[in-house]
N, C-alpha and C. Protein backbone atom coordinates (compact mmCIF):
# COMPACT_ATOMS: atom_id res chain seq x y z
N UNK A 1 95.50 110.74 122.84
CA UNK A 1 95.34 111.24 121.48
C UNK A 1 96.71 111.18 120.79
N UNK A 2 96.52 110.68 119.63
CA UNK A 2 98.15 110.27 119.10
C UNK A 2 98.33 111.53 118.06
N UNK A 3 99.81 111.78 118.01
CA UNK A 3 100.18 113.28 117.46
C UNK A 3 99.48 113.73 115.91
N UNK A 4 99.11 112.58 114.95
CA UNK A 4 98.33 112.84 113.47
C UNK A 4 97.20 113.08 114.28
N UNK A 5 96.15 112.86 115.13
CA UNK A 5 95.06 113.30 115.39
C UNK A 5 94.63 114.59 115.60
N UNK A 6 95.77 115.25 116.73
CA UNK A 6 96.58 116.32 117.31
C UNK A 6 96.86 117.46 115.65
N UNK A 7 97.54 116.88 115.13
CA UNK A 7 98.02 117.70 114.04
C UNK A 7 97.18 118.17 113.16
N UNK A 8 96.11 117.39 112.78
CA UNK A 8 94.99 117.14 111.44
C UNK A 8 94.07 118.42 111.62
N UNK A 9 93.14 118.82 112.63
CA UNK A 9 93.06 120.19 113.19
C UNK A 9 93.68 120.94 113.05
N UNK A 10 94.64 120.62 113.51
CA UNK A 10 95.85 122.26 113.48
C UNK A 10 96.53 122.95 112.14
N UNK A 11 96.59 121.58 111.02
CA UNK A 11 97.05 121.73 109.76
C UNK A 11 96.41 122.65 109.49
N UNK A 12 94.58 121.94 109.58
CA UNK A 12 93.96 122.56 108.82
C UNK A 12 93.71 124.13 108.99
N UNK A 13 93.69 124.46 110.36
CA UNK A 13 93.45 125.50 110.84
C UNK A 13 94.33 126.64 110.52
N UNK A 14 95.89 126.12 110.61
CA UNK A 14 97.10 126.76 110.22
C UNK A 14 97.16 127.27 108.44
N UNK A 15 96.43 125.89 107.69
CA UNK A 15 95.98 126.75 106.24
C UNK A 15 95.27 127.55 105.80
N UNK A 16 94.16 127.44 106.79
CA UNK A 16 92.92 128.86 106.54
C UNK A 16 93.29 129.86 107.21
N UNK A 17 94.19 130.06 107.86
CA UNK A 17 94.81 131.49 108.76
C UNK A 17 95.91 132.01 107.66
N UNK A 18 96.51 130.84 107.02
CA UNK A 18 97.44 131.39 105.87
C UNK A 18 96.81 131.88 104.58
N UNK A 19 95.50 131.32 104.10
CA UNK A 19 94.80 131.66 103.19
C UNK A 19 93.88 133.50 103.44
N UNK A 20 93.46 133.25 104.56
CA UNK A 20 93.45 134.57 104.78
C UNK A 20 94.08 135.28 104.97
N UNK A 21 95.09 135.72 105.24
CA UNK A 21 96.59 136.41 105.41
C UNK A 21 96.67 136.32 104.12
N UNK A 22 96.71 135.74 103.57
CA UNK A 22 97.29 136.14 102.17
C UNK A 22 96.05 136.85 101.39
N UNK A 23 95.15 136.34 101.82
CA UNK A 23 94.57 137.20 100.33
C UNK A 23 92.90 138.48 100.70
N UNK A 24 93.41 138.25 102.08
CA UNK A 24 92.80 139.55 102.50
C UNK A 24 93.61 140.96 102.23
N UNK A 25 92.66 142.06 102.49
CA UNK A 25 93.18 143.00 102.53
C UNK A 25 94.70 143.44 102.84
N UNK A 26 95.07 144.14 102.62
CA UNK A 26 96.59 144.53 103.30
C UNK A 26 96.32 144.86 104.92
N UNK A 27 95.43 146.11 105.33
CA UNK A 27 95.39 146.41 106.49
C UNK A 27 95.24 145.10 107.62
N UNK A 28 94.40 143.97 107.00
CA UNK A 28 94.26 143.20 107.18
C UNK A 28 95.45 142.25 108.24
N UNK A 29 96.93 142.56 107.53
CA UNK A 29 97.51 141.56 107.24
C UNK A 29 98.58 142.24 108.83
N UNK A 30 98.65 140.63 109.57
CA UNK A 30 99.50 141.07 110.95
C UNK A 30 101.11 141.29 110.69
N UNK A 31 101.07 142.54 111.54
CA UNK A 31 102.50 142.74 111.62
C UNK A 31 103.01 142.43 112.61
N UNK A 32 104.53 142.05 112.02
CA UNK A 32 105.38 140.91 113.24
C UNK A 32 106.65 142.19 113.38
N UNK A 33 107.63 141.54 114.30
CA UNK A 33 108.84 142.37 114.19
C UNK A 33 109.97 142.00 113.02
N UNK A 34 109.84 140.63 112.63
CA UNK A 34 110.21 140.08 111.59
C UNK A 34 110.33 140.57 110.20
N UNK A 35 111.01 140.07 109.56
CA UNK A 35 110.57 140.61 107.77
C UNK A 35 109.88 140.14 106.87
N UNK A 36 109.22 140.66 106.35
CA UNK A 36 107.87 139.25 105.27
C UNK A 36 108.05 138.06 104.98
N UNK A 37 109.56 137.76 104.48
CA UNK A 37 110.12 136.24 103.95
C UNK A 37 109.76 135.99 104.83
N UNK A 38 110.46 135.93 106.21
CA UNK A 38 110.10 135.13 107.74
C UNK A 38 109.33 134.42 108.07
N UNK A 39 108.79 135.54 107.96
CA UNK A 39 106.79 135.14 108.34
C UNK A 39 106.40 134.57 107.37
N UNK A 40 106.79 134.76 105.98
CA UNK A 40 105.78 133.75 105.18
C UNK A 40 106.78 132.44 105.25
N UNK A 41 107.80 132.12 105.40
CA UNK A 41 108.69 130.85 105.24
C UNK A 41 108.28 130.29 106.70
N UNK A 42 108.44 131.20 107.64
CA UNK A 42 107.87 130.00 109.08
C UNK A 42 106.66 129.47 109.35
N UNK A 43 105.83 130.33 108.31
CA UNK A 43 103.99 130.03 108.49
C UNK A 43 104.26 128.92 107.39
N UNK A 44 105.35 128.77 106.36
CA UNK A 44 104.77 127.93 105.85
C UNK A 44 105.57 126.58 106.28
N UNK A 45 106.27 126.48 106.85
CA UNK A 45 107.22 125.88 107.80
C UNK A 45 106.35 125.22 108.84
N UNK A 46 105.54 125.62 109.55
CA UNK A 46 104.83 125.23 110.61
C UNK A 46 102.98 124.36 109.79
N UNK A 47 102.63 124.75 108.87
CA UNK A 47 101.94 124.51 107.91
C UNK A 47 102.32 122.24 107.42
N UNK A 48 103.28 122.93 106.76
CA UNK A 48 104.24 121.85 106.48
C UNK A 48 104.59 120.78 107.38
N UNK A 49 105.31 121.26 108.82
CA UNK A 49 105.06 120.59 109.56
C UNK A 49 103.81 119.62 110.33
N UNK A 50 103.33 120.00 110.07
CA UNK A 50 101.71 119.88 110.82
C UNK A 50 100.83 118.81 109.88
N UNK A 51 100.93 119.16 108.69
CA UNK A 51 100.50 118.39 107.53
C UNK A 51 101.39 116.94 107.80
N UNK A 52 102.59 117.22 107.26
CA UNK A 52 103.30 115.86 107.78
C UNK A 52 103.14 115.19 108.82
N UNK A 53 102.85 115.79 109.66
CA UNK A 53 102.59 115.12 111.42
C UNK A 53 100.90 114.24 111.10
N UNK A 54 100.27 115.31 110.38
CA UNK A 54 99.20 114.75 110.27
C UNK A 54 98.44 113.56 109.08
N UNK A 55 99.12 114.23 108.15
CA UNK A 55 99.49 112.28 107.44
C UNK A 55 100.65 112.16 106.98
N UNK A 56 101.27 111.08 108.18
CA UNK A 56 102.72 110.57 107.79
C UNK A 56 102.93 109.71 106.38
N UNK A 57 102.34 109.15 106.39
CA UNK A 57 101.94 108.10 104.87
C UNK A 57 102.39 108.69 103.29
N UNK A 58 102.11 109.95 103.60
CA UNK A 58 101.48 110.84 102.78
C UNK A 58 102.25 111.82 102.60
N UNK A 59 103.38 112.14 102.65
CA UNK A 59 104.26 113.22 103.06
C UNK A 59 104.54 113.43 101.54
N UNK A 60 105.18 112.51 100.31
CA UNK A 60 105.23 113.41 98.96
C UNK A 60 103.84 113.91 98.55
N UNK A 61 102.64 113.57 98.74
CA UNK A 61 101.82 114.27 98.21
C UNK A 61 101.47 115.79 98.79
N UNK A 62 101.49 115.35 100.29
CA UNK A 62 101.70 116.86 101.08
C UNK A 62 102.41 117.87 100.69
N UNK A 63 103.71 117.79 100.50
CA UNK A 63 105.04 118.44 99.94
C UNK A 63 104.33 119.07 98.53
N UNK A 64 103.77 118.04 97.62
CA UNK A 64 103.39 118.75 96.26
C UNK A 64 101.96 119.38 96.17
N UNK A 65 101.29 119.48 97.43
CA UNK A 65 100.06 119.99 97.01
C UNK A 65 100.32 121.75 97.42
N UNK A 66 101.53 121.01 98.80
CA UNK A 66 101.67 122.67 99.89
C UNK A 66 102.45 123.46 98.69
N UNK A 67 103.40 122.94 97.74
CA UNK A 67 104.14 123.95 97.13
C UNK A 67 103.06 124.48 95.92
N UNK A 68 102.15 123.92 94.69
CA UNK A 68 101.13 123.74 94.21
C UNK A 68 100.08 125.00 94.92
N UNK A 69 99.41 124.77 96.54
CA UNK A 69 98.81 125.85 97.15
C UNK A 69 99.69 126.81 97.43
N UNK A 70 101.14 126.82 97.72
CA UNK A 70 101.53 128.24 97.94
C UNK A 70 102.00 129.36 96.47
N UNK A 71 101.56 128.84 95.55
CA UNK A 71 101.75 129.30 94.12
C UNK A 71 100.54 129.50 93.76
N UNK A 72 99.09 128.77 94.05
CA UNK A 72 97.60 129.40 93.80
C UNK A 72 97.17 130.54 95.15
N UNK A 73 97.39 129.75 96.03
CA UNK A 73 97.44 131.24 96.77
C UNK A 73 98.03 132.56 96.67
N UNK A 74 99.06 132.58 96.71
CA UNK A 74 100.02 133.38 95.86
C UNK A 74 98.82 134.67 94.82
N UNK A 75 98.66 133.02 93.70
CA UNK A 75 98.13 133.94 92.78
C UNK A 75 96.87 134.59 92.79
N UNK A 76 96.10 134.48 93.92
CA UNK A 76 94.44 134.70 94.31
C UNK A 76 94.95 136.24 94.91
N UNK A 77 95.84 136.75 95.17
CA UNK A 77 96.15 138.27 95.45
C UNK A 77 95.64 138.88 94.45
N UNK A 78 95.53 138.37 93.15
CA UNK A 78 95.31 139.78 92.25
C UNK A 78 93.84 139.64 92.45
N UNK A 79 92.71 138.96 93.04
CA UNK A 79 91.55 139.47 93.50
C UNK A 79 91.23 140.46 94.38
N UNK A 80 92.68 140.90 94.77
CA UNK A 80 92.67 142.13 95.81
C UNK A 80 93.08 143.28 95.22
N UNK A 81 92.40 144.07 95.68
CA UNK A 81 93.31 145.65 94.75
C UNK A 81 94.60 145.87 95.24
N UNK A 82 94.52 145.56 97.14
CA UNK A 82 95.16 145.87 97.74
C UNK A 82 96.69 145.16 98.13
N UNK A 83 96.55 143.94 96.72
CA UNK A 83 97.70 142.97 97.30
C UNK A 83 98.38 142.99 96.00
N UNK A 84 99.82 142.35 95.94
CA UNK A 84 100.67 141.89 94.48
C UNK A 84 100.72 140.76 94.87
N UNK A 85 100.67 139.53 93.94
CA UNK A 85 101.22 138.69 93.77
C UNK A 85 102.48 138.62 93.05
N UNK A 86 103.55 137.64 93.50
CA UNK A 86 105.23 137.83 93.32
C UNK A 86 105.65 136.54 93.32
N UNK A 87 105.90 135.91 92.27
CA UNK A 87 106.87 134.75 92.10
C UNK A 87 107.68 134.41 93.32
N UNK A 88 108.37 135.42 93.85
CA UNK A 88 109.53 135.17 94.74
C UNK A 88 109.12 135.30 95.83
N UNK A 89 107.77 135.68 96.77
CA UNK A 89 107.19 134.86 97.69
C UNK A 89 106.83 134.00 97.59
N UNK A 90 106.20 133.37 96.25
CA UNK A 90 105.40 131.51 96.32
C UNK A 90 106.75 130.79 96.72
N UNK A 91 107.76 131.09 96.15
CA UNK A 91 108.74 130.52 96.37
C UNK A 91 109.60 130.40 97.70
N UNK A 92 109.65 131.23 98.26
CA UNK A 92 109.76 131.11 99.91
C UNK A 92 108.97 130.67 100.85
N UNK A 93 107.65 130.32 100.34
CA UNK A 93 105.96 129.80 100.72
C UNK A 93 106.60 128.45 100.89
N UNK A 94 107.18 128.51 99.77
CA UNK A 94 107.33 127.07 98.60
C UNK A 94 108.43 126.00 99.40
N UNK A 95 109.60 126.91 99.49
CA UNK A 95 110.64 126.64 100.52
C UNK A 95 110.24 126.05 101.99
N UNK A 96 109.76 126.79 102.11
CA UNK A 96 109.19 126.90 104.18
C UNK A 96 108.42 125.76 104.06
N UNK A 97 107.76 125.29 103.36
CA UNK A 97 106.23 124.06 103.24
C UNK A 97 107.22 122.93 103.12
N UNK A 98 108.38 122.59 102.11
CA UNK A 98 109.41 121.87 102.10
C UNK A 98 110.17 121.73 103.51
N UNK A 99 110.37 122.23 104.07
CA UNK A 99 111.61 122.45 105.35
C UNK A 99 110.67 121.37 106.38
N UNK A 100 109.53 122.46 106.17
CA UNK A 100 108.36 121.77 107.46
C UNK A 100 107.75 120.54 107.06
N UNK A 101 107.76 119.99 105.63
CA UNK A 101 107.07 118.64 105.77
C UNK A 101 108.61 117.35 105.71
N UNK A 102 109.73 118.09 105.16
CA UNK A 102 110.74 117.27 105.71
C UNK A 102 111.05 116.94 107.24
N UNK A 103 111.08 117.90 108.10
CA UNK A 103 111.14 118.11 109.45
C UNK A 103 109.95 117.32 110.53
N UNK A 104 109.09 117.28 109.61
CA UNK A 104 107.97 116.30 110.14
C UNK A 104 107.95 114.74 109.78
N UNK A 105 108.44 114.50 108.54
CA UNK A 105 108.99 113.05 108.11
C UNK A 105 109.66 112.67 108.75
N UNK A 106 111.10 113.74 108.93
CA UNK A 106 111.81 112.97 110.42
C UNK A 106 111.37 112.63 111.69
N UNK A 107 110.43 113.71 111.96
CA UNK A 107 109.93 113.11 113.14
C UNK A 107 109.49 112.12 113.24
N UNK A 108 108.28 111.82 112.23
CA UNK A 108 107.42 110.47 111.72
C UNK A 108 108.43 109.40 112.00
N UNK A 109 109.87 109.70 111.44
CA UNK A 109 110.32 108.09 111.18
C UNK A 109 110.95 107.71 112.38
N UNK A 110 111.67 109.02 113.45
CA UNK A 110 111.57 108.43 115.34
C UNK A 110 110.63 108.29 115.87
N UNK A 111 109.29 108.36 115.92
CA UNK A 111 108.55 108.30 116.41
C UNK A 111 108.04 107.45 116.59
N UNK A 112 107.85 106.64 115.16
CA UNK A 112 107.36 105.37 114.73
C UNK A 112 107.90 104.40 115.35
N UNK A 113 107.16 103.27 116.64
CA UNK A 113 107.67 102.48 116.37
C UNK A 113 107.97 101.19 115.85
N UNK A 114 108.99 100.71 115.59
CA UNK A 114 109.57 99.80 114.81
C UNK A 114 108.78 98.00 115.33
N UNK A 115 108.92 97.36 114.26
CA UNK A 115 107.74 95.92 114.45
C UNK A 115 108.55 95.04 114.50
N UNK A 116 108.76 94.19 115.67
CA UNK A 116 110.23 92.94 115.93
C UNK A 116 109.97 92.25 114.39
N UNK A 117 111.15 92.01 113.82
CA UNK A 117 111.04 91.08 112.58
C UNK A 117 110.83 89.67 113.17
N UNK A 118 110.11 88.91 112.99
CA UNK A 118 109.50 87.64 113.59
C UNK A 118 110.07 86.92 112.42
């Protein structure tokens, strides 16, 4: 099984665990030993990653949809009584989704290998 096959599952899976986390309840929401940025910059870090792994091709559109979803997600909190939505988490969402689909491009481009020029 080659690593985009591997990844394409896991992206997806890794976005609906972030979509709920975000816009469920508060009690809802897991506590780490970490501090909120953390957790939301490495979830979206690992997100990011995963997406890129899973379409390499595709990595600026990935980058602009993940920053795009971490700013509508974001904003789907005010369907909660129990949540705020805050500029300055989409933006660390926003950050972390960047880190992780760069970090996965690199991988993409060792990974790949290269076609003898004939």
């Amino acid at each position: 099984m080659t690593a985009d096959k591997l990844a394409r599952p896991v992206a997806w899976i890794l976005l609906a665990a972030i979509i709920f986390v975000t816009v469920s309840p508060i009690g809802l929401r897991p506590h780490t030993v970490t501090s909120v940025d953390i957790d939301r910059g490495l979830a979206y870090l690992l997100v990011g990653l995963a997406f890129a792994l899973a379409y390499p091709r595709h990595w600026i559109t990935v980058a602009a949809l993940l920053i795009i979803g971490a700013v509508g997600i974001e904003y789907l909190q005010y369907l909660s009584p129990t949540r705020h939505a805050r500029l300055h988490d989409a933006g660390v969402k926003a950050v972390g989704a960047c880190i992780g689909v760069l970090a996965g491009t690199v991988f993409n481009r060792f990974r790949t290998p290269k076609l003898d020029a004939r």
